[in-house]
C-alpha atoms as a PDB file:
ATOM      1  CA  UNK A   1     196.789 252.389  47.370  1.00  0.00           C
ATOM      2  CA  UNK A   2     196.319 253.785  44.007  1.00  0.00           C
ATOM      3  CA  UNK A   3     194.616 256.921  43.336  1.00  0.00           C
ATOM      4  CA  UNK A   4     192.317 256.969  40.479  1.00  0.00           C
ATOM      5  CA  UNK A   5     192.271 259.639  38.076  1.00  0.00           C
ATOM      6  CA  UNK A   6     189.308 260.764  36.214  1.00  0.00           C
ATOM      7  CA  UNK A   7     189.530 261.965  33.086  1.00  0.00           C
ATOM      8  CA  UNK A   8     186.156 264.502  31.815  1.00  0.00           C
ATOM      9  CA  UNK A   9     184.344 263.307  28.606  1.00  0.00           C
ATOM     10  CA  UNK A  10     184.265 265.451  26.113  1.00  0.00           C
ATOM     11  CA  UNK A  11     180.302 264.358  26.327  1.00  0.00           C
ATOM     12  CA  UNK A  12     178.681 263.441  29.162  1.00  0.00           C
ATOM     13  CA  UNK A  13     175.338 261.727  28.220  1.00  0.00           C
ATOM     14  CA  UNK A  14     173.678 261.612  32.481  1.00  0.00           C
ATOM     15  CA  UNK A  15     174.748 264.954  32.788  1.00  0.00           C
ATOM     16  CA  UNK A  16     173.338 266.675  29.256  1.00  0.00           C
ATOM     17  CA  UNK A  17     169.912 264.330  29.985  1.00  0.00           C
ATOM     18  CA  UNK A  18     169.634 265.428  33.661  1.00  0.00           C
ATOM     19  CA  UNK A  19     169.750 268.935  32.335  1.00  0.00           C
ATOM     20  CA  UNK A  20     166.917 268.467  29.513  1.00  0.00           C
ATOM     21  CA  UNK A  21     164.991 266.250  32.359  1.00  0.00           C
ATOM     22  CA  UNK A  22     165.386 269.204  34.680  1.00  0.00           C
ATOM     23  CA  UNK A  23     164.455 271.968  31.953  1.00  0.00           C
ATOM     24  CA  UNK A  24     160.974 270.187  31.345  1.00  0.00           C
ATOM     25  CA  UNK A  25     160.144 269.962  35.122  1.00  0.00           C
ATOM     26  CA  UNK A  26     160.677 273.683  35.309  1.00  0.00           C
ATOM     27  CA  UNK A  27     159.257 274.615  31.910  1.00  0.00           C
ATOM     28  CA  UNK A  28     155.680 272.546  32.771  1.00  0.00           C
ATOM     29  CA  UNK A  29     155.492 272.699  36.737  1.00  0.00           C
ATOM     30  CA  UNK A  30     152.212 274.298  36.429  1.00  0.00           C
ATOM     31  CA  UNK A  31     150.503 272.895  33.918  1.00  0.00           C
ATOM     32  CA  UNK A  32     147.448 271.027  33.399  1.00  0.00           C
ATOM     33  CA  UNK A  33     147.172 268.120  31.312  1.00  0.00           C
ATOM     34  CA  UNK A  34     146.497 270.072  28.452  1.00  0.00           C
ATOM     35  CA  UNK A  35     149.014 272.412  28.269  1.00  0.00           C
ATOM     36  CA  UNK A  36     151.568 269.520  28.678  1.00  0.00           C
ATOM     37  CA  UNK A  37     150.123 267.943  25.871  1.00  0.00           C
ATOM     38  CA  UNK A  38     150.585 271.148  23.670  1.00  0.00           C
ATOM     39  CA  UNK A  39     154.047 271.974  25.190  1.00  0.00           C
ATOM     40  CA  UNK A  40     155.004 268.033  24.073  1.00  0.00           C
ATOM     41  CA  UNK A  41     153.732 268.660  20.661  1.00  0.00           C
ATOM     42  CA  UNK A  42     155.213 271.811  19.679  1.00  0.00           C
ATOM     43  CA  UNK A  43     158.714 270.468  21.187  1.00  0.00           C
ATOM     44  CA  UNK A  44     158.365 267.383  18.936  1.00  0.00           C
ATOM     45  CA  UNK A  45     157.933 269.667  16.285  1.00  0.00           C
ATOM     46  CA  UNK A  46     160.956 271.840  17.034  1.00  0.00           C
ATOM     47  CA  UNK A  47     163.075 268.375  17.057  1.00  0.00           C
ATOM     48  CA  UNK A  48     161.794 267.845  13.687  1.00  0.00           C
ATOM     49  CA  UNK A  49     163.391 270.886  12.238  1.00  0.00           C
ATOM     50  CA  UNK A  50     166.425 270.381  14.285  1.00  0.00           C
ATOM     51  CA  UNK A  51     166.839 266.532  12.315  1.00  0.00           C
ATOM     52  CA  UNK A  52     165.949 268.614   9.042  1.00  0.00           C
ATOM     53  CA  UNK A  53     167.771 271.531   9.183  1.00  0.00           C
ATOM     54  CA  UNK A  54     171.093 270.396  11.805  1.00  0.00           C
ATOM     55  CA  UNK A  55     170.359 273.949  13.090  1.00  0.00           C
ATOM     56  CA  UNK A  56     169.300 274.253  16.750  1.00  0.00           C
ATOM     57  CA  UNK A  57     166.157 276.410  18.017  1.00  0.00           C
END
C-alpha cells in the first residue's frame, strides 16, 4: 500500500471560514433580532473599508 502524504496549503479556505462562522456564533449568541441586525450592519460596514483601504480592522 501507498501512504499518502499531505502537503498544508498555504491557505486553507474550510478552515479560515469555519473560524469566521465560529467567531459570529460566539460574538451574537445572545442576541435578539435586533442586535443581530445592527451587529450585521456595522460588520458590512467594516468590510467596506477593508475593500477601500486593503487595511484590516
Amino acid at each position: 500500500m501507498k501512504t499518502i502524504i499531505k502537503k498544508e496549503k498555504p491557505f486553507d479556505t474550510v478552515k479560515v471560514f469555519r473560524e469566521i462562522k465560529e467567531k459570529i456564533a460566539k460574538d451574537t449568541e445572545n442576541m435578539n433580532f435586533i442586535q443581530f441586525k445592527e451587529y450585521l450592519k456595522q460588520n458590512q460596514l467594516i468590510q467596506k473599508l477593508n475593500k477601500k483601504s486593503k487595511v484590516n480592522f
